[in-house]
C-alpha atoms as a PDB file:
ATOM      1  CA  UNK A   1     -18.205 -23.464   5.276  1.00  0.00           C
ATOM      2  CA  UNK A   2     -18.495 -19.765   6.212  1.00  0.00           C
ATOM      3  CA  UNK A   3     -17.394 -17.828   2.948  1.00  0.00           C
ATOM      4  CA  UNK A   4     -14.671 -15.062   3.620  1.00  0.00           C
ATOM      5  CA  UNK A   5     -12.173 -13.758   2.254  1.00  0.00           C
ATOM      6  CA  UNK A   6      -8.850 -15.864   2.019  1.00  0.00           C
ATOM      7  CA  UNK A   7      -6.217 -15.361   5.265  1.00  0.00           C
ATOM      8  CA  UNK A   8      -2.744 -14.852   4.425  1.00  0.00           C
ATOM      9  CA  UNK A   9      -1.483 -14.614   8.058  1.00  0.00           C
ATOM     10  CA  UNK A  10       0.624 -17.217   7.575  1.00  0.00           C
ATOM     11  CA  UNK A  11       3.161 -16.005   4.981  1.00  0.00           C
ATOM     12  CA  UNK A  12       2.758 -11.848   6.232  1.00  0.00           C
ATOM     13  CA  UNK A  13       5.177 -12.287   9.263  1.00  0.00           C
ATOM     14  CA  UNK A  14       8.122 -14.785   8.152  1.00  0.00           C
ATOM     15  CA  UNK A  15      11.729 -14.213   8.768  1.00  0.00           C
ATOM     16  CA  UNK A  16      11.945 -13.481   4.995  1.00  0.00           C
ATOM     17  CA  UNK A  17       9.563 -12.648   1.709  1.00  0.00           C
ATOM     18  CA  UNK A  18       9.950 -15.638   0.004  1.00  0.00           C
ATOM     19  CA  UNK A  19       6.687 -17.567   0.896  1.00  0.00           C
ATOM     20  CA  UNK A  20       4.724 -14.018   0.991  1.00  0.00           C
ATOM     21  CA  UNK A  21       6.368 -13.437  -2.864  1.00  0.00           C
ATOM     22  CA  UNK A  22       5.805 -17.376  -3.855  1.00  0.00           C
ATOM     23  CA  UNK A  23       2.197 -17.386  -2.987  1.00  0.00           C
ATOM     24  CA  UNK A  24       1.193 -14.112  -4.232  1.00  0.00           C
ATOM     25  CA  UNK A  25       2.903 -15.099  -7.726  1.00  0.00           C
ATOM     26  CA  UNK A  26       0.622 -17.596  -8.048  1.00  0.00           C
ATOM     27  CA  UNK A  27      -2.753 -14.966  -7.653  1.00  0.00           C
ATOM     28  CA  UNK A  28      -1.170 -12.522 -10.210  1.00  0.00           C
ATOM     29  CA  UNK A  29      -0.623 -10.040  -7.134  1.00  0.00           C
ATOM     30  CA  UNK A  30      -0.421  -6.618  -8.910  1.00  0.00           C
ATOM     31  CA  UNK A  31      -1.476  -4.026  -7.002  1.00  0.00           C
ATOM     32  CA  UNK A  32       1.829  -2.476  -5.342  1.00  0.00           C
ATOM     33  CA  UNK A  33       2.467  -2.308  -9.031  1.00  0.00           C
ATOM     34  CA  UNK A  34      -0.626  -0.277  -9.469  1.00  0.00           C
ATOM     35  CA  UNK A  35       0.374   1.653  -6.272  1.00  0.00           C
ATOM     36  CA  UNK A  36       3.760   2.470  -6.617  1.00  0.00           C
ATOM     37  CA  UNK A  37       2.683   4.180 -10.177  1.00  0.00           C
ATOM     38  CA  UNK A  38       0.365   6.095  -9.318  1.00  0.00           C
ATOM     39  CA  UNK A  39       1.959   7.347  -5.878  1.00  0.00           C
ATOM     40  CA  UNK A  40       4.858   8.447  -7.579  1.00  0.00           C
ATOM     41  CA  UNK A  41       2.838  10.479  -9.375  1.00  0.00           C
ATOM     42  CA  UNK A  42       1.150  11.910  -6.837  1.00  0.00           C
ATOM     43  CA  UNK A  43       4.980  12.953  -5.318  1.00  0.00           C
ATOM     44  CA  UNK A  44       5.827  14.328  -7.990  1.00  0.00           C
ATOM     45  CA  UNK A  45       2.668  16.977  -8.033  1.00  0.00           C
ATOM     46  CA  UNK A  46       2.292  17.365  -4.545  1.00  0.00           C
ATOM     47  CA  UNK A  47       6.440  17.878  -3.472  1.00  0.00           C
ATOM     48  CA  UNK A  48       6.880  19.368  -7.119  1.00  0.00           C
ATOM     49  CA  UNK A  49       8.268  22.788  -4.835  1.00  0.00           C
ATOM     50  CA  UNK A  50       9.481  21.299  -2.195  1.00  0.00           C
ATOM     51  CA  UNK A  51      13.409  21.134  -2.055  1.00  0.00           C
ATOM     52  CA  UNK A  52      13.775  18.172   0.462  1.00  0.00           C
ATOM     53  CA  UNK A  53      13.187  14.623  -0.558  1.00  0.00           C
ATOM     54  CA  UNK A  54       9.605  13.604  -0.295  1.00  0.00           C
ATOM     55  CA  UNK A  55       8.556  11.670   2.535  1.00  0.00           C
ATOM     56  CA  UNK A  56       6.329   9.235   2.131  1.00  0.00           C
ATOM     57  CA  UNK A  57       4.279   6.349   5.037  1.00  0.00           C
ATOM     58  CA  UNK A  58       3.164   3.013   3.673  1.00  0.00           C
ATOM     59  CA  UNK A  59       0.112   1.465   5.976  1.00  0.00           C
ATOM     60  CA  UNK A  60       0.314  -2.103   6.126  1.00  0.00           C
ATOM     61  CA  UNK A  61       3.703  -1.715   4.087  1.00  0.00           C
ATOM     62  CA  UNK A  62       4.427  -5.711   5.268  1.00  0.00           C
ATOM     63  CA  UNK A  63       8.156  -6.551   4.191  1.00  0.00           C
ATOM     64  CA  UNK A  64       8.286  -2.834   2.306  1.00  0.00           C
ATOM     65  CA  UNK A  65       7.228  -4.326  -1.746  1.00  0.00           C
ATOM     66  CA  UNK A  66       5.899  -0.599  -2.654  1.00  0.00           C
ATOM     67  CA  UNK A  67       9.002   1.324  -1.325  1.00  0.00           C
ATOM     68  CA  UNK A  68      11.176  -1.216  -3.585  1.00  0.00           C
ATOM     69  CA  UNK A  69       9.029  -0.120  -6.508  1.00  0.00           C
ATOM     70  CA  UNK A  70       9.322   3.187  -5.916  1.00  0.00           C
ATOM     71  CA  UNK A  71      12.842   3.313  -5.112  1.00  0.00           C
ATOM     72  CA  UNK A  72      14.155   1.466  -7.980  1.00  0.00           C
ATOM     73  CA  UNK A  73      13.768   0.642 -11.407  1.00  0.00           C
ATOM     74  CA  UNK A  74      12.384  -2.988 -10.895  1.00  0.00           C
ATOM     75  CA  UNK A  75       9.225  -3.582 -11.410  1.00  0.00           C
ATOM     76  CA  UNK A  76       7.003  -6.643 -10.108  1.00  0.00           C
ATOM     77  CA  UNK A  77       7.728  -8.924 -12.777  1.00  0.00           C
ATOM     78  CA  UNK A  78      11.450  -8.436 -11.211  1.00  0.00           C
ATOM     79  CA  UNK A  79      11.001  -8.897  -7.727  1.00  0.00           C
ATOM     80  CA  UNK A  80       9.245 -11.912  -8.508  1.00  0.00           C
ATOM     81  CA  UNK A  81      11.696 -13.777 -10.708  1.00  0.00           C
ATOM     82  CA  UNK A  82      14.365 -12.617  -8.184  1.00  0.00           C
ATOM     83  CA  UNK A  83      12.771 -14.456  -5.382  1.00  0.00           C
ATOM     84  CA  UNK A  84      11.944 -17.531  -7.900  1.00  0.00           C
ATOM     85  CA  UNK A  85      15.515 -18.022  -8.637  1.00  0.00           C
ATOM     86  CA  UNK A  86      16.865 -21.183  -7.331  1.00  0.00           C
ATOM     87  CA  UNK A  87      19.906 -19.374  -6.346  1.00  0.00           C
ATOM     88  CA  UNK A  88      18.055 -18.066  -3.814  1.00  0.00           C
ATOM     89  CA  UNK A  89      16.899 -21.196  -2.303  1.00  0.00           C
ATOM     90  CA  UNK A  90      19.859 -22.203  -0.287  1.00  0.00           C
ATOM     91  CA  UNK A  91      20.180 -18.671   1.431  1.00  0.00           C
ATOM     92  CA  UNK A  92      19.457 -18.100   5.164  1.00  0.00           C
ATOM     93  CA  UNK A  93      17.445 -14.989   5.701  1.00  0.00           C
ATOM     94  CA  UNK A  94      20.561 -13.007   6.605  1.00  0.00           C
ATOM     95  CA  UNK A  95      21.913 -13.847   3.693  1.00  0.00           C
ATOM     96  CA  UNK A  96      18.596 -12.995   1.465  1.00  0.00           C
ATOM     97  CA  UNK A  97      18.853  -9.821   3.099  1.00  0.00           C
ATOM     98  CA  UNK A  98      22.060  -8.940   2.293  1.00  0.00           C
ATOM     99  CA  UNK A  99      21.536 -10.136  -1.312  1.00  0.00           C
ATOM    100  CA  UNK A 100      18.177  -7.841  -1.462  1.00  0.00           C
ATOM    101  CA  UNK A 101      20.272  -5.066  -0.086  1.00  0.00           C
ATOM    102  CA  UNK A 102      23.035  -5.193  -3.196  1.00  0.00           C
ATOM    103  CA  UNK A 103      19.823  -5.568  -5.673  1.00  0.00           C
ATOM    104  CA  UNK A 104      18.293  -2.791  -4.644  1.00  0.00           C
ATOM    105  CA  UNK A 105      21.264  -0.598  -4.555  1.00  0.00           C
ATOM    106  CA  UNK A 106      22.098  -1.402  -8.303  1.00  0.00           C
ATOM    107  CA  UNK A 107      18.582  -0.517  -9.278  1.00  0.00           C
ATOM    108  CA  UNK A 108      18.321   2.256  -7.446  1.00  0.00           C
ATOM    109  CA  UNK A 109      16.431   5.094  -8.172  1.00  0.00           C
ATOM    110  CA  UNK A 110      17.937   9.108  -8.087  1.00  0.00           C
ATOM    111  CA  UNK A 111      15.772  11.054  -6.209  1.00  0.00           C
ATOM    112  CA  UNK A 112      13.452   8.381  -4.798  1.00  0.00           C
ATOM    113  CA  UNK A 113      11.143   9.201  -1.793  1.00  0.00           C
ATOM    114  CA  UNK A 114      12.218   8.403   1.843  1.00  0.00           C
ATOM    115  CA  UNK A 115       9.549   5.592   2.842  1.00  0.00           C
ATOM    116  CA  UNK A 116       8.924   4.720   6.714  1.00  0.00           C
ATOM    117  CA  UNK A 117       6.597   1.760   7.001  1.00  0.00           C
ATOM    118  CA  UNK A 118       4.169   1.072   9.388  1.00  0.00           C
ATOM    119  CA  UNK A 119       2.662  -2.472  10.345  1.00  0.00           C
ATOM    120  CA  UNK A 120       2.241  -5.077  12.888  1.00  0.00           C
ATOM    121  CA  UNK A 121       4.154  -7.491  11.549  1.00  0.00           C
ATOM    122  CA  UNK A 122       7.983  -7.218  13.479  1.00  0.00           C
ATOM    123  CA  UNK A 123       9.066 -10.046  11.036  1.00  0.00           C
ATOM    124  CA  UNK A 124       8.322  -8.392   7.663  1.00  0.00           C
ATOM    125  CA  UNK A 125       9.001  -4.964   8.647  1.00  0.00           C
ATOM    126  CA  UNK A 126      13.181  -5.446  10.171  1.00  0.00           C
ATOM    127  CA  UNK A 127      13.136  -7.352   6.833  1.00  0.00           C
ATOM    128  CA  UNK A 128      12.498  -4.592   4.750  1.00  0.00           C
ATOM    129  CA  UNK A 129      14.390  -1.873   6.495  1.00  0.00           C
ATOM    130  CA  UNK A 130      17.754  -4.597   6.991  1.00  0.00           C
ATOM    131  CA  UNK A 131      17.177  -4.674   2.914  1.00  0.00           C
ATOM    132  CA  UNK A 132      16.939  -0.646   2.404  1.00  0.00           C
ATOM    133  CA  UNK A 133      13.259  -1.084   1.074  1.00  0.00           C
ATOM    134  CA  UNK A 134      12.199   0.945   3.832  1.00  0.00           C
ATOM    135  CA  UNK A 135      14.321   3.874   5.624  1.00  0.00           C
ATOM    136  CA  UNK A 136      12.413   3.335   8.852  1.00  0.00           C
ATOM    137  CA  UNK A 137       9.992   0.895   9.959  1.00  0.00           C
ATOM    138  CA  UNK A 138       7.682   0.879  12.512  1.00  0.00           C
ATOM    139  CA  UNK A 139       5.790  -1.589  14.290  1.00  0.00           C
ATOM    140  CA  UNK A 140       2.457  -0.581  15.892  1.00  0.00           C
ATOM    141  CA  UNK A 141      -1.254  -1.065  15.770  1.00  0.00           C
ATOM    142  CA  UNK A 142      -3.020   2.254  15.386  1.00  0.00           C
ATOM    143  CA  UNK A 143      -6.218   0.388  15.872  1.00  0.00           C
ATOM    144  CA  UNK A 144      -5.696  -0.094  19.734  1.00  0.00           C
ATOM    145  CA  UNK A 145      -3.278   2.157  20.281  1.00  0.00           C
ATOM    146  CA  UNK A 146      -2.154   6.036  19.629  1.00  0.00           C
ATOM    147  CA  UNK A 147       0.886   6.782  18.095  1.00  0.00           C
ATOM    148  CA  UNK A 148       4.023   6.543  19.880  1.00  0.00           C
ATOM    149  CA  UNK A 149       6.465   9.541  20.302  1.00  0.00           C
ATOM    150  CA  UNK A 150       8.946   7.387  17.711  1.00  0.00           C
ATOM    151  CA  UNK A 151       6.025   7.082  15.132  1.00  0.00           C
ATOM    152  CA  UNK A 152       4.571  11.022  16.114  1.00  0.00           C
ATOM    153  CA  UNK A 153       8.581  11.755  15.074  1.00  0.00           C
ATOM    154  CA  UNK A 154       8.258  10.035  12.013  1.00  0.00           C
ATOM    155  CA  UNK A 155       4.971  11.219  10.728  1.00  0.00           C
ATOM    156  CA  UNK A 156       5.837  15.237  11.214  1.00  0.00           C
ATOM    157  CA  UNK A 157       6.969  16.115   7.368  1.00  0.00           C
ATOM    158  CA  UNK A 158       5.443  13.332   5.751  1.00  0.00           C
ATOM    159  CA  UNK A 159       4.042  14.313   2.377  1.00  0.00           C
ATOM    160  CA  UNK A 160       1.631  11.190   1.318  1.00  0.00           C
ATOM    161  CA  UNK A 161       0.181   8.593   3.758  1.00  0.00           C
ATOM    162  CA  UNK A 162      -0.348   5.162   1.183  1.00  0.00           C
ATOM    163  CA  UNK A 163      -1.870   2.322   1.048  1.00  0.00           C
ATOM    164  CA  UNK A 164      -2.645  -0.699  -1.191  1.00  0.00           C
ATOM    165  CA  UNK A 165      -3.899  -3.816   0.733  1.00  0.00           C
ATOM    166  CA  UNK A 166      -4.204  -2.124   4.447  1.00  0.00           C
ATOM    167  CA  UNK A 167      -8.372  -1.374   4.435  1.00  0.00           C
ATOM    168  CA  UNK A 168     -10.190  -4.463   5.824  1.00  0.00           C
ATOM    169  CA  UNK A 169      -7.527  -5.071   8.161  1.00  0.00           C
ATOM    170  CA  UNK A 170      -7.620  -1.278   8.979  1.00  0.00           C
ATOM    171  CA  UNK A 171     -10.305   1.018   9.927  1.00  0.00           C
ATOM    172  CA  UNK A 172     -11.233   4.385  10.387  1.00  0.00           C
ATOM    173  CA  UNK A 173      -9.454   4.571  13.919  1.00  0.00           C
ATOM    174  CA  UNK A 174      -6.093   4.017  12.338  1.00  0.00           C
ATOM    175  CA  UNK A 175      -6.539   7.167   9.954  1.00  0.00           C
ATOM    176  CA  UNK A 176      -7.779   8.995  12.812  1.00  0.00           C
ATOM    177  CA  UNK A 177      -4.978   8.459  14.587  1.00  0.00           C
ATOM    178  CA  UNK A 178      -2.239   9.154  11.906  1.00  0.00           C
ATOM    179  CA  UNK A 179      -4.253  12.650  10.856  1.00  0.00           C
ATOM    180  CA  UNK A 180      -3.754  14.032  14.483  1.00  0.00           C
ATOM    181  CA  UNK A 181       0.115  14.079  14.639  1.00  0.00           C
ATOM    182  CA  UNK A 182       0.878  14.840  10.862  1.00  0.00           C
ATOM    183  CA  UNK A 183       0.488  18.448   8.806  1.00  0.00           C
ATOM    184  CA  UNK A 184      -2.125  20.135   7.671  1.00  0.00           C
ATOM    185  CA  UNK A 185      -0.351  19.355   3.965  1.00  0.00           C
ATOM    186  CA  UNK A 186      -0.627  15.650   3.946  1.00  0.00           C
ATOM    187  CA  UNK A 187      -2.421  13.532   1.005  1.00  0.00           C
ATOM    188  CA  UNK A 188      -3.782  10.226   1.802  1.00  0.00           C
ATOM    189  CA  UNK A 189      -3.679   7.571  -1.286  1.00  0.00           C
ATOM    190  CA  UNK A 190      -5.662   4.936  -0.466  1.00  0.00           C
ATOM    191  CA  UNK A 191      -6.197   1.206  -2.719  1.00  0.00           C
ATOM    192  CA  UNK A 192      -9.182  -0.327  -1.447  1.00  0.00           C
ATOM    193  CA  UNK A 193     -11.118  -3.584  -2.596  1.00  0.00           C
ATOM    194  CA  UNK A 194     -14.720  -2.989  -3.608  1.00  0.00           C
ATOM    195  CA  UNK A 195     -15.965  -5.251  -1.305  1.00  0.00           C
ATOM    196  CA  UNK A 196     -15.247  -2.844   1.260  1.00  0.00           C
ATOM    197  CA  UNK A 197     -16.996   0.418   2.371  1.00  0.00           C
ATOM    198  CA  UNK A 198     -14.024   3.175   2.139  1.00  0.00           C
ATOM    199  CA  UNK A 199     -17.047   5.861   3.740  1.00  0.00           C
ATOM    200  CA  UNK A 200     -15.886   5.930   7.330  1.00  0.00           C
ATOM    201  CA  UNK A 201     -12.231   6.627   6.434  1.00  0.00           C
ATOM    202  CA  UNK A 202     -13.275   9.492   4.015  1.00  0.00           C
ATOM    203  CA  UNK A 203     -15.664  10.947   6.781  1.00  0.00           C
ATOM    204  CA  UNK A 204     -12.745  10.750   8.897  1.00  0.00           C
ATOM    205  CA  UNK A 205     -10.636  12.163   6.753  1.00  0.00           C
ATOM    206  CA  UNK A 206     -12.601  15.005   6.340  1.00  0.00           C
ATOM    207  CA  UNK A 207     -12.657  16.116  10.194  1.00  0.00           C
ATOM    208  CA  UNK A 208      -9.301  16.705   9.886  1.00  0.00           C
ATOM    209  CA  UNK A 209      -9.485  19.180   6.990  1.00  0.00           C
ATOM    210  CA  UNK A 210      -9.254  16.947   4.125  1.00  0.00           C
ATOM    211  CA  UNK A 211     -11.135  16.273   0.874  1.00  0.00           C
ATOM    212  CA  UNK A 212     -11.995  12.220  -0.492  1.00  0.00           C
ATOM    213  CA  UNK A 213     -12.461  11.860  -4.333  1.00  0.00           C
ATOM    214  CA  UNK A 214     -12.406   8.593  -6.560  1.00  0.00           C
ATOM    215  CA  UNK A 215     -10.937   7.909  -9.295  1.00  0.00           C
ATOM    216  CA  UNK A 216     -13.589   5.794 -11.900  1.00  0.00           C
ATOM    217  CA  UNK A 217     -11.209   3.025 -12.833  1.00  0.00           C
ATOM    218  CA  UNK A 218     -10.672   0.376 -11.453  1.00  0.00           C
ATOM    219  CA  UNK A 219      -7.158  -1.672 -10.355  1.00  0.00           C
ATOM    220  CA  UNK A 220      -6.936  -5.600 -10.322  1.00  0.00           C
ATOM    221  CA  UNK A 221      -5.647  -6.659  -6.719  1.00  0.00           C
ATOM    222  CA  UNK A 222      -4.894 -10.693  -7.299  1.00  0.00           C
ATOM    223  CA  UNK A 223      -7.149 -13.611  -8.479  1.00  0.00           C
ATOM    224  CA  UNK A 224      -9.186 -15.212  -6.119  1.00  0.00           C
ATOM    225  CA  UNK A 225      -7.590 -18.237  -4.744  1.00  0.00           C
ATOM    226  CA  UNK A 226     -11.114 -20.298  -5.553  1.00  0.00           C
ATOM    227  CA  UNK A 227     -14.565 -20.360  -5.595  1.00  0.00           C
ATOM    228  CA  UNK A 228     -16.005 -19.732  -2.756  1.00  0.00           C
ATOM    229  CA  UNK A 229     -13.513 -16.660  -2.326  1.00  0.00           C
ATOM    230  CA  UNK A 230     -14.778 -15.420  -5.030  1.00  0.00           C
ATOM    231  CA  UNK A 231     -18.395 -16.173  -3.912  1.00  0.00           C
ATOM    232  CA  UNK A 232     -17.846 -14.317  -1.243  1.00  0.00           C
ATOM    233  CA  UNK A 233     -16.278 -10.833  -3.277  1.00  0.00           C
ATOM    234  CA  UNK A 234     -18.948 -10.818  -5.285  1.00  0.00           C
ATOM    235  CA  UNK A 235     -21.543 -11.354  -2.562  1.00  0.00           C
ATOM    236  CA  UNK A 236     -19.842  -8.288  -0.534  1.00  0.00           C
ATOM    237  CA  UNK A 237     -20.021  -6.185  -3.721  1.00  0.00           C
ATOM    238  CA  UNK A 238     -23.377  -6.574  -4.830  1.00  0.00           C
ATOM    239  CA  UNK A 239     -24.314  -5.959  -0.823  1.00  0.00           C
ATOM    240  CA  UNK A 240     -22.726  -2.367  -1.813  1.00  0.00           C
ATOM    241  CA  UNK A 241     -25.011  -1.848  -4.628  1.00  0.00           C
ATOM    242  CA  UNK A 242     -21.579  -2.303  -6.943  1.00  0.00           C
ATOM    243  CA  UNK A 243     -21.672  -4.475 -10.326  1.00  0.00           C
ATOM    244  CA  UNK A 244     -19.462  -7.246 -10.101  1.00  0.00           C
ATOM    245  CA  UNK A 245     -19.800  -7.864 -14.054  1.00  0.00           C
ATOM    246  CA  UNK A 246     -16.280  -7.685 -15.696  1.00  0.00           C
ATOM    247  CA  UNK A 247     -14.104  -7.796 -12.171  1.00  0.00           C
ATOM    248  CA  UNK A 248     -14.779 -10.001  -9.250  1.00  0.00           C
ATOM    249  CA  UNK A 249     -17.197 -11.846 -11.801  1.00  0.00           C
ATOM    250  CA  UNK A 250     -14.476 -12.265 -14.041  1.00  0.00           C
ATOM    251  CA  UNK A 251     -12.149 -14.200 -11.202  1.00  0.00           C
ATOM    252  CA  UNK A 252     -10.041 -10.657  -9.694  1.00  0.00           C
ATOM    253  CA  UNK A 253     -10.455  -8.726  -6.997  1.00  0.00           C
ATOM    254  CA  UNK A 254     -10.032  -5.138  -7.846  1.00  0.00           C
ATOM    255  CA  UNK A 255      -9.962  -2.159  -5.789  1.00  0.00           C
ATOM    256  CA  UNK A 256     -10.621   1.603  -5.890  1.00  0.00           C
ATOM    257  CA  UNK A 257      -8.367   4.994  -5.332  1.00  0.00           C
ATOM    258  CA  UNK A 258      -9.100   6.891  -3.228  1.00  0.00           C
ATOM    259  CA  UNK A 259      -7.475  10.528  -2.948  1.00  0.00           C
ATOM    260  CA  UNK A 260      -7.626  12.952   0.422  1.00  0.00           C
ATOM    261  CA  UNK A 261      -6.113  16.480   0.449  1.00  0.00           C
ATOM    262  CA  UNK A 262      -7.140  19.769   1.486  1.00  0.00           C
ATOM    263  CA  UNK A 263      -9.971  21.183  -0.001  1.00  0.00           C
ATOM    264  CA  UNK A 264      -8.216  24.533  -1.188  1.00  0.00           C
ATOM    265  CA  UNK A 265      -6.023  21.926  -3.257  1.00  0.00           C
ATOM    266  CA  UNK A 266      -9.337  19.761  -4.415  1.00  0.00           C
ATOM    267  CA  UNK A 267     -10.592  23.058  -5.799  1.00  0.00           C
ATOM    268  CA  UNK A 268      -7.950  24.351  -7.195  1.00  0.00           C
ATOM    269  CA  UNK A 269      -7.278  20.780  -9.507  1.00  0.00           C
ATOM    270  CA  UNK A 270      -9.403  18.075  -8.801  1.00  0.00           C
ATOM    271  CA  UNK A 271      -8.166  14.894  -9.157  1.00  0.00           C
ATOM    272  CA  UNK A 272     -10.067  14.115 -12.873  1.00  0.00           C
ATOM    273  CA  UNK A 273      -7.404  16.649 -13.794  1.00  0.00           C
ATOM    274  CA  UNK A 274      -5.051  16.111 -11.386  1.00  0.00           C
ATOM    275  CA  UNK A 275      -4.090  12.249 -12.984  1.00  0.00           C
ATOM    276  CA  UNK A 276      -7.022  12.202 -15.749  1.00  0.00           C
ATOM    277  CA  UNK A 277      -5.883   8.791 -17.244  1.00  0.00           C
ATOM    278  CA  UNK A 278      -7.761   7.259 -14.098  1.00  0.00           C
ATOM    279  CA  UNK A 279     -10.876   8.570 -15.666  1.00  0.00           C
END
């Protein structure tokens, strides 16, 4: 058997979470934790003068799990019993929907960001904006195609372009593509697994004005869902010159940030002082 890494296409574009939540459980899925933390951060230094609510796209945002972290106070743990609850069982998916909408209004957040999403999966994104998770979701694929005038629309005062699980699925093209119809202003926050090469974004990145640092710690993603997935992570590492000792050897993926701004702004702070607990 080829080894690769484990496909999940299956429970990304359902009518409703619940598989997508149930499965993940199981893997100790953590990083839109991880994510949510640290981007909200990151909003709060980079729109600290800015007197309109920040504005933020999620890449590969799928049915919008980071926007509910960082637009309430639940927290994964939450999410995760809510959808475990046998009172949700019964429900159609218009009626999970509506019951996602009322939680996430009673936990909401004051001041929390306006999130558009962005993915391919129609299914996963109407869920999340019929819920409230997202404000606006779009569904396109950046990799084949340039942004349309709705997306363009979208992307013109965003203040942080995230993601936590979109690199592998996509690539340098996508970035490209978002840089040339956003402002000069824009931070990219990127999660991405060790087993792949983040290079080609940041040289991307960096035609269009902006700076790539890491930060040295590291950020479980999930378990590996057996052997030979694991195999596999730790083969891809190691092929990077990376020591797998204590992470993917130890049964988790984990994945990197990585931070893009201007380089004025990389001077001026970089990001070891910027969020120095990640160092």
């Amino acid at each position: 058997m080829t080894l690769q890494k484990a496909d999940f296409d299956a429970i990304y574009d359902q009518p409703d979470p619940r598989a997508y939540f149930s499965t993940l459980e199981q893997l100790d899925y953590t990083i839109p934790q991880h994510g949510a933390d640290v981007f909200a951060q990151l909003l709060r230094m980079h729109a600290a003068d800015d007197n309109h609510r920040p504005k933020i796209l999620d890449l590969c945002c799928s049915y919008g799990v980071v926007a509910t972290l960082l637009k309430t106070d639940l927290d994964i743990g939450d999410i995760y019993a809510h959808y475990r609850d046998p009172a949700t069982a019964p429900l159609s998916s218009e009626q999970l929907a509506a019951a996602d909408q009322h939680l996430l209004l009673e936990h909401h957040r004051p001041g929390a960001p306006h999130v558009v999403g962005l993915d391919v999966a129609r299914h996963a994104v109407d869920y999340a904006v019929a819920t409230g998770a997202l404000d606006a979701g779009i569904v396109e694929n950046l990799e084949l195609n340039d942004p349309s005038p709705q997306l363009i629309a979208q992307l013109s005062d965003v203040s942080l372009i995230t993601t936590t699980g979109g690199v592998g699925y996509v690539t340098h093209r996508t970035f490209d593509r978002l840089l040339e119809v956003t402002s000069g202003s824009v931070w990219v926050a990127a999660f991405c697994l060790r087993t792949y090469d983040y290079q080609r974004i940041a040289e991307t990145l960096r035609t269009h004005g902006l700076h790539t640092e890491r930060a040295t710690r590291t950020f479980p993603q999930r378990r590996f869902t057996g052997p030979q997935e694991q195999q596999w992570a730790v083969s891809q590492v190691r092929s990077r010159g990376v020591d797998p000792a204590g992470k993917e050897a130890d049964g988790f993926y984990h994945a990197e940030l990585y931070l893009s701004r201007p380089s004025a702004e990389v001077d001026a702070r970089p990001l070891a002082q910027l969020l120095p607990e990640l160092f």
